[in-house]
C-alpha atoms as a PDB file:
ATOM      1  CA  UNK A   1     203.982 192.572 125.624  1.00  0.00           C
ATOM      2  CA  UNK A   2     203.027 192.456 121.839  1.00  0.00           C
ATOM      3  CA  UNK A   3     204.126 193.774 119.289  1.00  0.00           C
ATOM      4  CA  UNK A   4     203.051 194.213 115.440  1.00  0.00           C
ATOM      5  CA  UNK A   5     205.636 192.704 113.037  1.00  0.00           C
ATOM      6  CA  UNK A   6     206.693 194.428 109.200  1.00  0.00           C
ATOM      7  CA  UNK A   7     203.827 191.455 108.020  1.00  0.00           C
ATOM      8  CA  UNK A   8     201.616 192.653 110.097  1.00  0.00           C
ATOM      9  CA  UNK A   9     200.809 190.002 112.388  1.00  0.00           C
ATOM     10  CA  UNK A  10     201.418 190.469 116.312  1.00  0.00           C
ATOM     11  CA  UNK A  11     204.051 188.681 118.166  1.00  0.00           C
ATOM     12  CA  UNK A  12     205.530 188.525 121.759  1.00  0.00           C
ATOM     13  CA  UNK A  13     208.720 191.005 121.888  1.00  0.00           C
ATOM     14  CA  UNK A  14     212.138 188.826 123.911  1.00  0.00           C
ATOM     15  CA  UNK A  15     213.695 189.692 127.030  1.00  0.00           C
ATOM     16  CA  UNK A  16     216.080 191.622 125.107  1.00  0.00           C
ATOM     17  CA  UNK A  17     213.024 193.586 122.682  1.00  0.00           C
ATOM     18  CA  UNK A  18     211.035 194.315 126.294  1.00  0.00           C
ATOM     19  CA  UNK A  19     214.473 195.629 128.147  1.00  0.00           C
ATOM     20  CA  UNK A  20     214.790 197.710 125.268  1.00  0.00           C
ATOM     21  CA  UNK A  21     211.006 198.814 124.855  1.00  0.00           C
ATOM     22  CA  UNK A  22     211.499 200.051 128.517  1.00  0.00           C
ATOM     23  CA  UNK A  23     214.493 201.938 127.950  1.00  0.00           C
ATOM     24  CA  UNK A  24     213.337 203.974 125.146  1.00  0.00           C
ATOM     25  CA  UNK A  25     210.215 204.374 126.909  1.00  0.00           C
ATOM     26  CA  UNK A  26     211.794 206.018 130.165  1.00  0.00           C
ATOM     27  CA  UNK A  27     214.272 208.303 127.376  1.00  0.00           C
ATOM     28  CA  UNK A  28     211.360 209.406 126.021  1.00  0.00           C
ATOM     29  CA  UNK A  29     208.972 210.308 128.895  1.00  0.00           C
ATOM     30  CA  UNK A  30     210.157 213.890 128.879  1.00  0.00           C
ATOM     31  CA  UNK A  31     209.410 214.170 125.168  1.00  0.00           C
ATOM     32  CA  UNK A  32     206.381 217.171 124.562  1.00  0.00           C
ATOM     33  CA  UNK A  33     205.172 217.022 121.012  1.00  0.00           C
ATOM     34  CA  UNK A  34     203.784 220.124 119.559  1.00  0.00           C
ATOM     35  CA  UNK A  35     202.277 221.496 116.148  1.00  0.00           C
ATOM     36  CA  UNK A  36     204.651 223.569 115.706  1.00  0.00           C
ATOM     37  CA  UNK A  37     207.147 223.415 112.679  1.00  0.00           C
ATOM     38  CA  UNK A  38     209.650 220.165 112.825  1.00  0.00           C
ATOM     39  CA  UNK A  39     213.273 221.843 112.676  1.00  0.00           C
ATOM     40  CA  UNK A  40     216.115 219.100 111.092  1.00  0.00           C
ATOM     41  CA  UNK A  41     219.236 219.897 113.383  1.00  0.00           C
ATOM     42  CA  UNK A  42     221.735 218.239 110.895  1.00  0.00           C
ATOM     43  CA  UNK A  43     221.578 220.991 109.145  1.00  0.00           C
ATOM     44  CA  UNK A  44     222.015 224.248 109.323  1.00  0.00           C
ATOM     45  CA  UNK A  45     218.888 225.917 107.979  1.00  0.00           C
ATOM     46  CA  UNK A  46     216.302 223.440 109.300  1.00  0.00           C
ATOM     47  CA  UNK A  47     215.301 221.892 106.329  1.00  0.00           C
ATOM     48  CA  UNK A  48     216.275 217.766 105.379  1.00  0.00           C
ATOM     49  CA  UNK A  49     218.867 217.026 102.817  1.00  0.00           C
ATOM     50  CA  UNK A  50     220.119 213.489 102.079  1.00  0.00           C
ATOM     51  CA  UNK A  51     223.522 214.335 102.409  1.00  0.00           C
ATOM     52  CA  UNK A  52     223.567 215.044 105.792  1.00  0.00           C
ATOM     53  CA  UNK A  53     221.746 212.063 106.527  1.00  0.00           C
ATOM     54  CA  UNK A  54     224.254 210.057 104.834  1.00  0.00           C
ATOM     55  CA  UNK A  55     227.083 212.020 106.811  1.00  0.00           C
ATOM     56  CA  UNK A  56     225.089 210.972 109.921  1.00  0.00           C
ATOM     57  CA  UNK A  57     225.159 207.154 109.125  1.00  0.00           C
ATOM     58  CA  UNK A  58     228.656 207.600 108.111  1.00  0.00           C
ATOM     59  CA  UNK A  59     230.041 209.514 111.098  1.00  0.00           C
ATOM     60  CA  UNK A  60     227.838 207.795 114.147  1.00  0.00           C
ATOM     61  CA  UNK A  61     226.282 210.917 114.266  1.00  0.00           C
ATOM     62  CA  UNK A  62     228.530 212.598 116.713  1.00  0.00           C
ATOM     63  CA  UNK A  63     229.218 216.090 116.045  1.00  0.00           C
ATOM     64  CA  UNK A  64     233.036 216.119 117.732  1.00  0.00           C
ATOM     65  CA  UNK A  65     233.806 220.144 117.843  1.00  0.00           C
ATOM     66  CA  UNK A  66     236.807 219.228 119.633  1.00  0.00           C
ATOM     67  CA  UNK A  67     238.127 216.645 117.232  1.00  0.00           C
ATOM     68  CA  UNK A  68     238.054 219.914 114.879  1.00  0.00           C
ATOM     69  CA  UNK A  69     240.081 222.232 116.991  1.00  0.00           C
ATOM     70  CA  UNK A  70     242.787 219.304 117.576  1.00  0.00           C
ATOM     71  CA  UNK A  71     244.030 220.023 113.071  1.00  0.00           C
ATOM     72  CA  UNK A  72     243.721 223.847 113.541  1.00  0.00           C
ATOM     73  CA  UNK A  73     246.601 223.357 116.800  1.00  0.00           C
ATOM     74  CA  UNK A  74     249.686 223.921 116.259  1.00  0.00           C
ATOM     75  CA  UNK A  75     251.405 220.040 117.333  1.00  0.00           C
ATOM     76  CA  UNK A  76     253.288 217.836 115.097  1.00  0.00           C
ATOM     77  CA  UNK A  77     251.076 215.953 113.168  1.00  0.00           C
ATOM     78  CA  UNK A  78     251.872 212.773 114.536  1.00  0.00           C
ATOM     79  CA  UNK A  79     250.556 213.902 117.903  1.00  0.00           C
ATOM     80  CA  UNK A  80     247.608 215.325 116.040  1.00  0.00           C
ATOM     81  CA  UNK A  81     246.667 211.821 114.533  1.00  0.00           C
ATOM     82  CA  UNK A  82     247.292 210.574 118.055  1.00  0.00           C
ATOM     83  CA  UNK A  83     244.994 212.753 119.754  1.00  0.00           C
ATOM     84  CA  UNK A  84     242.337 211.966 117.400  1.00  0.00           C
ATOM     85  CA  UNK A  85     242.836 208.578 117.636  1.00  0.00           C
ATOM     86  CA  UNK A  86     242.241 208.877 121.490  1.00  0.00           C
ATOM     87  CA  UNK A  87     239.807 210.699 121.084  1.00  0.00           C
ATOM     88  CA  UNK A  88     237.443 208.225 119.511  1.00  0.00           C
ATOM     89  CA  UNK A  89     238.884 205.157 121.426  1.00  0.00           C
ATOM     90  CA  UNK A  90     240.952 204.062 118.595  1.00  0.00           C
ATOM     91  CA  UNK A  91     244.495 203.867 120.226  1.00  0.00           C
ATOM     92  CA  UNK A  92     245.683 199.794 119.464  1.00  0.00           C
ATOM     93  CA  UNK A  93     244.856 198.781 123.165  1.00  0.00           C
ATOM     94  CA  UNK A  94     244.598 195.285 123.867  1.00  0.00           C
ATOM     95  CA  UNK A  95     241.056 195.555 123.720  1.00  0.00           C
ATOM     96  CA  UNK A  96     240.902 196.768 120.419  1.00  0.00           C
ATOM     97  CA  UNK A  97     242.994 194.689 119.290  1.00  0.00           C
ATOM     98  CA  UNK A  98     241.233 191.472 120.673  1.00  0.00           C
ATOM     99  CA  UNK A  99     237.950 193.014 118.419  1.00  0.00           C
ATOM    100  CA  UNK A 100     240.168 192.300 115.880  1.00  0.00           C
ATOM    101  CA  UNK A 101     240.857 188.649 116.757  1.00  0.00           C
ATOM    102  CA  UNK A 102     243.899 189.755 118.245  1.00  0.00           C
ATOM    103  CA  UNK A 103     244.938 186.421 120.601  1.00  0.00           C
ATOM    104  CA  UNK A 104     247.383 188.184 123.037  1.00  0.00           C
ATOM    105  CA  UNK A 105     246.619 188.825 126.464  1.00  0.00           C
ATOM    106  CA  UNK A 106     244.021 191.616 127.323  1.00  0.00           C
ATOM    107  CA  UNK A 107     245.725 193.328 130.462  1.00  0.00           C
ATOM    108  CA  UNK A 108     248.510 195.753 130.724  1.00  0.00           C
ATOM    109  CA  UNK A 109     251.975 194.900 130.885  1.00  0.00           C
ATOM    110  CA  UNK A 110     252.784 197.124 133.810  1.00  0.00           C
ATOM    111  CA  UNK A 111     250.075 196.655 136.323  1.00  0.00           C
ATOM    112  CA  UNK A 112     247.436 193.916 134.848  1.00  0.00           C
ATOM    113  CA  UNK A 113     243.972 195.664 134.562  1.00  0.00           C
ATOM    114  CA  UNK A 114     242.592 195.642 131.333  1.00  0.00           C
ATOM    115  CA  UNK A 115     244.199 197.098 128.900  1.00  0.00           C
ATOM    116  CA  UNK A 116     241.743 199.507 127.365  1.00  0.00           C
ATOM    117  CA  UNK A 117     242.766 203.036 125.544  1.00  0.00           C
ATOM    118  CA  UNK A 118     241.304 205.079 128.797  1.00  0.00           C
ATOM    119  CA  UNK A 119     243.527 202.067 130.781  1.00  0.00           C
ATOM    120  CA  UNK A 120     246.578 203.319 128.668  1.00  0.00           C
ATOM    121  CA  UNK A 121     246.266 206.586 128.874  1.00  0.00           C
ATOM    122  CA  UNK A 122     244.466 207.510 132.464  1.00  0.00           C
ATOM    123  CA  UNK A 123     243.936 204.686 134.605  1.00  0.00           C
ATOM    124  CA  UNK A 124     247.373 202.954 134.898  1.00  0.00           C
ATOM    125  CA  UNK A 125     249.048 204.011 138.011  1.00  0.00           C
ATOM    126  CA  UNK A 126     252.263 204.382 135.757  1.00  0.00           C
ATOM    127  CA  UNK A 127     250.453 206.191 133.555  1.00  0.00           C
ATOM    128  CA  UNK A 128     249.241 208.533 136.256  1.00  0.00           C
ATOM    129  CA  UNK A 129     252.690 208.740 137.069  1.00  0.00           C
ATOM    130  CA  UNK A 130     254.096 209.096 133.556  1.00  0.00           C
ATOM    131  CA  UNK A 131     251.091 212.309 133.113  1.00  0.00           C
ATOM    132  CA  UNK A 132     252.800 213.948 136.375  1.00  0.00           C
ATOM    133  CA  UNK A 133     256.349 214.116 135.107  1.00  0.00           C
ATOM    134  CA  UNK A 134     255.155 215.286 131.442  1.00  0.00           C
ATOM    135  CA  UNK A 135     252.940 217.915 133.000  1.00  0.00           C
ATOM    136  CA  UNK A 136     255.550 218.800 135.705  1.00  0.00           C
ATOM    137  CA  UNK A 137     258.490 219.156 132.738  1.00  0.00           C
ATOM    138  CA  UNK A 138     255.765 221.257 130.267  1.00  0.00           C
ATOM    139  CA  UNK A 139     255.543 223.539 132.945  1.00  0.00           C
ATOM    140  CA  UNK A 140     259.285 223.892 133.814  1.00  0.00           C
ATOM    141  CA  UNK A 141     259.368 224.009 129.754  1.00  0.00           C
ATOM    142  CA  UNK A 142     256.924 227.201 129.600  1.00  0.00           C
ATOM    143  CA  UNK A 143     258.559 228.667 132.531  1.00  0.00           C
ATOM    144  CA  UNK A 144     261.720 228.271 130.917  1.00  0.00           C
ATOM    145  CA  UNK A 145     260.490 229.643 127.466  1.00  0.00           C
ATOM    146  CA  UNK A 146     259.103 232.690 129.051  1.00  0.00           C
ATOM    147  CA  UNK A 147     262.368 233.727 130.525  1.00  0.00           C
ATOM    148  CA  UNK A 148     264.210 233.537 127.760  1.00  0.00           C
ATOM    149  CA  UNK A 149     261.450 235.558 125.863  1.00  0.00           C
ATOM    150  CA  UNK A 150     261.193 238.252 128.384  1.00  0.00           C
ATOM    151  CA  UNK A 151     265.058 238.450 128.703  1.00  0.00           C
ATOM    152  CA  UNK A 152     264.772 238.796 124.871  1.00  0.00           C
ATOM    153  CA  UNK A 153     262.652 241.280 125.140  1.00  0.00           C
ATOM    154  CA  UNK A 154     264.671 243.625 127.800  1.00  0.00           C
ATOM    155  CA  UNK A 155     267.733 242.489 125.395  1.00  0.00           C
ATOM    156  CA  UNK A 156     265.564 244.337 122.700  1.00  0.00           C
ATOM    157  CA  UNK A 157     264.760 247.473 124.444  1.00  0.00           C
ATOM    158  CA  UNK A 158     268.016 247.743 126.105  1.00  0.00           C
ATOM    159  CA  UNK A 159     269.541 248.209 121.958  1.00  0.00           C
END
């Protein structure tokens, strides 16, 4: 395949351009064009602005609704900054830390997959273990906590 180049001239696209000519091609065989009026969706009334652009570049473009609800919780912040962090794979896994030139080993200390911040936190058979006993105590936790407020309640009406 050939393709026209910013000088204008035409050259052959790589393995890698084609692969990726393909790709874009098959994402965008369901696109329809129309004439009707083009509608910006960064923003809220339709319309282009350069700041949102630039908040686009700057943010990857993803529009995390949930990474907004996690500061409006009410958690200790340090679990707040941790959540986030998990949220957009940031947690100081192995793997991110061998991006980082990091020369330690890439697999987890307690069962040797790779270490990766879904490994860490979902995939580790101690892990899974680790998410059954916090989930099991929470609920013993809440059932325990709304005992003691009912029986704070009846201690209320009964004065």
């Amino acid at each position: 395949m050939v393709k026209e180049s910013d000088s204008g001239r035409m050259r052959r696209l790589g393995e890698d351009e084609l692969s990726e000519w393909r790709e874009m091609i098959s994402q965008l065989g369901d696109v329809t064009l129309t004439d009707s009026r083009d509608k910006f969706k960064l923003a809220n009334n339709g319309k282009f602005v350069t700041k949102s652009m630039c908040m686009l570049m700057l943010d990857g473009g993803v529009v995390d609704i949930d990474g907004k609800r996690i500061w409006k919780e009410k958690l200790l912040l340090k679990i707040k900054i941790f959540l986030w962090m998990a949220m957009r794979d940031k947690i100081h896994s192995a793997e991110q830390l061998t991006r980082r030139n990091w020369k330690g080993s890439d697999l987890c200390k307690l069962c040797r997959g790779l270490e990766t911040s879904s490994h860490i936190l979902f995939a580790c058979p101690i892990a899974v273990v680790l998410w059954c006993w916090v989930v099991s105590y929470v609920k013993q936790w809440e059932k325990l906590r709304g005992q003691r407020q009912r029986s704070r309640l009846m201690w209320i009406e009964c004065s």
